[in-house]
C-alpha atoms as a PDB file:
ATOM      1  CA  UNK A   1     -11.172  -3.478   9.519  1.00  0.00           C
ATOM      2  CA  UNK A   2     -11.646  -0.657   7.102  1.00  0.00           C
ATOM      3  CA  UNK A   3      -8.618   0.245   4.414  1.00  0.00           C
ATOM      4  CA  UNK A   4      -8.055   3.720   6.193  1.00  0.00           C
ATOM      5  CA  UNK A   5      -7.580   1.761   9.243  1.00  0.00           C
ATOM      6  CA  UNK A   6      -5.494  -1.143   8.042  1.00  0.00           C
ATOM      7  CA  UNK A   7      -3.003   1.782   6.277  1.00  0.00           C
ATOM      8  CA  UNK A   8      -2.873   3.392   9.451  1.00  0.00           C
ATOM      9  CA  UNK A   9      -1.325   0.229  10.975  1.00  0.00           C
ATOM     10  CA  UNK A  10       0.821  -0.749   7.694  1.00  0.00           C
ATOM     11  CA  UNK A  11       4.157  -0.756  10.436  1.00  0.00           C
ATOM     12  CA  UNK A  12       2.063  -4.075  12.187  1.00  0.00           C
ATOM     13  CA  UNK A  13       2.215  -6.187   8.688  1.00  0.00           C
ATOM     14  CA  UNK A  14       5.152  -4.742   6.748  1.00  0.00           C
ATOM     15  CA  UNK A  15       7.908  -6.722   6.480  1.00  0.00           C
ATOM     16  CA  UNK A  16      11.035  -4.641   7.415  1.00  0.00           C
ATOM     17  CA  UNK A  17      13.874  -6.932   5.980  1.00  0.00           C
ATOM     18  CA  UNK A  18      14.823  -5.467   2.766  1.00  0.00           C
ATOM     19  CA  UNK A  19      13.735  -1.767   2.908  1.00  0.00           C
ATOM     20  CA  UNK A  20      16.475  -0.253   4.645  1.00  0.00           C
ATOM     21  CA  UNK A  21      17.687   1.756   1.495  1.00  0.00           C
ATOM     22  CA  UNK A  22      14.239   2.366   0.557  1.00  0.00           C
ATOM     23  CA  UNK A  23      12.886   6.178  -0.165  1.00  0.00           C
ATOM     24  CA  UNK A  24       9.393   6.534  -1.988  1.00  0.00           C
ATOM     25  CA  UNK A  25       6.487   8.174  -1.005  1.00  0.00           C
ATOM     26  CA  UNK A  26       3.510   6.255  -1.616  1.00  0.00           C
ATOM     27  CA  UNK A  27      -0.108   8.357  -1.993  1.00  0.00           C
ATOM     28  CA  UNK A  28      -3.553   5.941  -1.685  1.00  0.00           C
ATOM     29  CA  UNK A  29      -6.677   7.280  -3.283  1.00  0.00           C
ATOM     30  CA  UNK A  30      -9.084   5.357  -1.005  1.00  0.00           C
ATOM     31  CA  UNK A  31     -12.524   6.582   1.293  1.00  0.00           C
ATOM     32  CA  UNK A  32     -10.573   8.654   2.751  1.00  0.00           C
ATOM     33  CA  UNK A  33      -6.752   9.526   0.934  1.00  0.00           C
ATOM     34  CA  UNK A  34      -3.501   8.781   3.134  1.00  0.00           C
ATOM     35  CA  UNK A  35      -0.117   8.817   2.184  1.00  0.00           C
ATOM     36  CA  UNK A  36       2.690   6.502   3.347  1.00  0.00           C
ATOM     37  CA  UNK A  37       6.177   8.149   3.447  1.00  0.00           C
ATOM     38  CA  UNK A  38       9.111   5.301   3.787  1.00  0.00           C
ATOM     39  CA  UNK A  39      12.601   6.607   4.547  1.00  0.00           C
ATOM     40  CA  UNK A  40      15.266   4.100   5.239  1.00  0.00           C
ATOM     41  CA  UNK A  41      13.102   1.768   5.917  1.00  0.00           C
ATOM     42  CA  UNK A  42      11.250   3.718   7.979  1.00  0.00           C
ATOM     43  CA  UNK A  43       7.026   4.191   7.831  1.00  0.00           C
ATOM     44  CA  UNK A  44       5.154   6.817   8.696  1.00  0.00           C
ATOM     45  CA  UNK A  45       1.100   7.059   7.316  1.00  0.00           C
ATOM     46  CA  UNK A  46      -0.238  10.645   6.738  1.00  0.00           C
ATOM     47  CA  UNK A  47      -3.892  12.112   5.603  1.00  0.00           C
ATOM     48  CA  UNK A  48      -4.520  13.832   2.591  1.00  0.00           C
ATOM     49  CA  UNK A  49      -2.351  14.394  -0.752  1.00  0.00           C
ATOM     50  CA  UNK A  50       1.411  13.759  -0.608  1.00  0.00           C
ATOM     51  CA  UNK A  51       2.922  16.624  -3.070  1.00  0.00           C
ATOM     52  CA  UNK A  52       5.192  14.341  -5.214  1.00  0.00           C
ATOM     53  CA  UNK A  53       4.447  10.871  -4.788  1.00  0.00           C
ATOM     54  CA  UNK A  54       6.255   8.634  -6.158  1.00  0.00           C
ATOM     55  CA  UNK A  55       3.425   6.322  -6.523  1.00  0.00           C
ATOM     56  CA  UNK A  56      -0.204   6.864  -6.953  1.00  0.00           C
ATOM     57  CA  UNK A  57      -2.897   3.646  -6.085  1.00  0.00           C
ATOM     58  CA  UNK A  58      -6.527   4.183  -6.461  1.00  0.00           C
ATOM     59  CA  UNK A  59      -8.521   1.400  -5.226  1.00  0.00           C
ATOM     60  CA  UNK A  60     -11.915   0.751  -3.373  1.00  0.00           C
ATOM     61  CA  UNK A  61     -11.389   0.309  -0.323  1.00  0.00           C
ATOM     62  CA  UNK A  62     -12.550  -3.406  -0.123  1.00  0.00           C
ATOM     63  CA  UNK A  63     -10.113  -3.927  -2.741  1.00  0.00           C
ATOM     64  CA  UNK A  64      -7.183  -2.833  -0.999  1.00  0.00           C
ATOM     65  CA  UNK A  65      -7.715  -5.427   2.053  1.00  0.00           C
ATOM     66  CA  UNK A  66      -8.038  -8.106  -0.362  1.00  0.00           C
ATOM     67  CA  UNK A  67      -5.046  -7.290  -2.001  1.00  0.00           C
ATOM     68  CA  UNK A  68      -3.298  -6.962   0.995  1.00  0.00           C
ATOM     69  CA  UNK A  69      -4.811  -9.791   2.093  1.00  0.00           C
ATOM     70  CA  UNK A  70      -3.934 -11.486  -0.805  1.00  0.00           C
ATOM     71  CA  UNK A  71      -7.055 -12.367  -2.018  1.00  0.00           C
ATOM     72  CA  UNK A  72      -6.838 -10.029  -4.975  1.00  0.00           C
ATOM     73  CA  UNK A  73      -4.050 -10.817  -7.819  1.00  0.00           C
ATOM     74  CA  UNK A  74      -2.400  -7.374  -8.378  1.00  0.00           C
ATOM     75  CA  UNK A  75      -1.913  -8.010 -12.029  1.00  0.00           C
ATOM     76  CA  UNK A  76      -5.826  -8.815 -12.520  1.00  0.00           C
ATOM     77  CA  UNK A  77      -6.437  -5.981 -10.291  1.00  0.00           C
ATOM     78  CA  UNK A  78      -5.336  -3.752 -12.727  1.00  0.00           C
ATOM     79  CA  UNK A  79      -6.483  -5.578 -15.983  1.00  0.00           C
ATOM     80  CA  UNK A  80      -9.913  -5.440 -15.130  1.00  0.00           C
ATOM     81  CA  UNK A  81      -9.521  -1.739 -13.306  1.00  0.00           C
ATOM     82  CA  UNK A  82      -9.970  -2.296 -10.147  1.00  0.00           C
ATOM     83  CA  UNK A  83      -6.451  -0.831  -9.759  1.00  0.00           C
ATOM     84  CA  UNK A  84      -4.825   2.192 -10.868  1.00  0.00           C
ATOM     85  CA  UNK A  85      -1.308   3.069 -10.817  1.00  0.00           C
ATOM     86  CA  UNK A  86       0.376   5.609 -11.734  1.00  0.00           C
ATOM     87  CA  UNK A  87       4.075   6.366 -11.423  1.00  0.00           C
ATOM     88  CA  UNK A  88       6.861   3.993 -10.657  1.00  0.00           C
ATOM     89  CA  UNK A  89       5.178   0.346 -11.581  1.00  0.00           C
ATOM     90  CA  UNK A  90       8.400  -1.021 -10.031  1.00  0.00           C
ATOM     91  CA  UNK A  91       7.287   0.110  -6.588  1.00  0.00           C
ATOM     92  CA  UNK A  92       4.212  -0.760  -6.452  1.00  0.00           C
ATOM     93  CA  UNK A  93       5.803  -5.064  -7.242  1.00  0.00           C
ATOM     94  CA  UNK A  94       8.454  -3.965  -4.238  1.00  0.00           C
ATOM     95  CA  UNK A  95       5.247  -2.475  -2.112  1.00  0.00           C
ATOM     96  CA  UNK A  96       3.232  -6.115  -2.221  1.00  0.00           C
ATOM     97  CA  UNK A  97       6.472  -7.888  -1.435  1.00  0.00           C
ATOM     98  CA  UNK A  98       7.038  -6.570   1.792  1.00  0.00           C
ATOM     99  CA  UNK A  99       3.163  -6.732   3.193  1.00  0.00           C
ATOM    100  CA  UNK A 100       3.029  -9.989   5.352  1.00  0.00           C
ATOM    101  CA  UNK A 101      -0.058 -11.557   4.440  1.00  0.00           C
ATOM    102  CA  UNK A 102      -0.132 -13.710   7.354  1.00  0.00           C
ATOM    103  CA  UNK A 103      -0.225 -11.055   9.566  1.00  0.00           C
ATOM    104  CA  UNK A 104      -2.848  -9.029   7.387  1.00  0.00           C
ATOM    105  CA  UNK A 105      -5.172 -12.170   7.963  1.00  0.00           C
ATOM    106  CA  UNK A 106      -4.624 -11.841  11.369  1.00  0.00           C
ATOM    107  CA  UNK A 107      -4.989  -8.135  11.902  1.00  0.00           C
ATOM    108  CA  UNK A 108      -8.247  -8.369   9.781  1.00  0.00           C
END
């Protein structure tokens, strides 16, 4: 499974417990750019450019399924460039924590 593909089916590996009172808008420069929008816990995945996000990732697309995968450290990700952030940092910590990894593994 590609990264476009495995956004596109974020709802099948996110862990909803917790992100209830979550708001962001989350943009993912990737093969082909998507943008997830999370409102009250809520997900919805959309193409092209968000107009405010409140997070930025750009990643290869490889990358991204190992991270979500957990086969990619986050912190090393972006060390050694692999990642780029930009915006709130503190989302993109809360982001990893509610991908199930497990289910990633399985999905892939």
């Amino acid at each position: 499974m590609n990264a476009p593909e495995l956004i596109r089916r974020l709802d099948e590996v996110v862990k909803k417990e917790g992100a209830e009172d979550m708001n962001a808008i989350i943009q993912y420069q990737i093969s082909e750019p998507l943008y997830q929008v999370i409102q009250n816990g809520e997900l919805s995945i959309h193409e092209g450019q968000a107009e405010a996000p409140n997070l930025t990732i750009t990643i290869a697309d490889d990358d991204l399924v190992n991270l979500f995968k957990g086969q990619l450290n986050p912190m090393m990700g972006v060390m050694n460039g692999k990642i780029k952030l930009k915006g709130d940092m503190m989302l993109a910590q809360k982001l990893l924590g509610f991908i199930d990894k497990d289910k990633v593994n399985k999905l892939v």
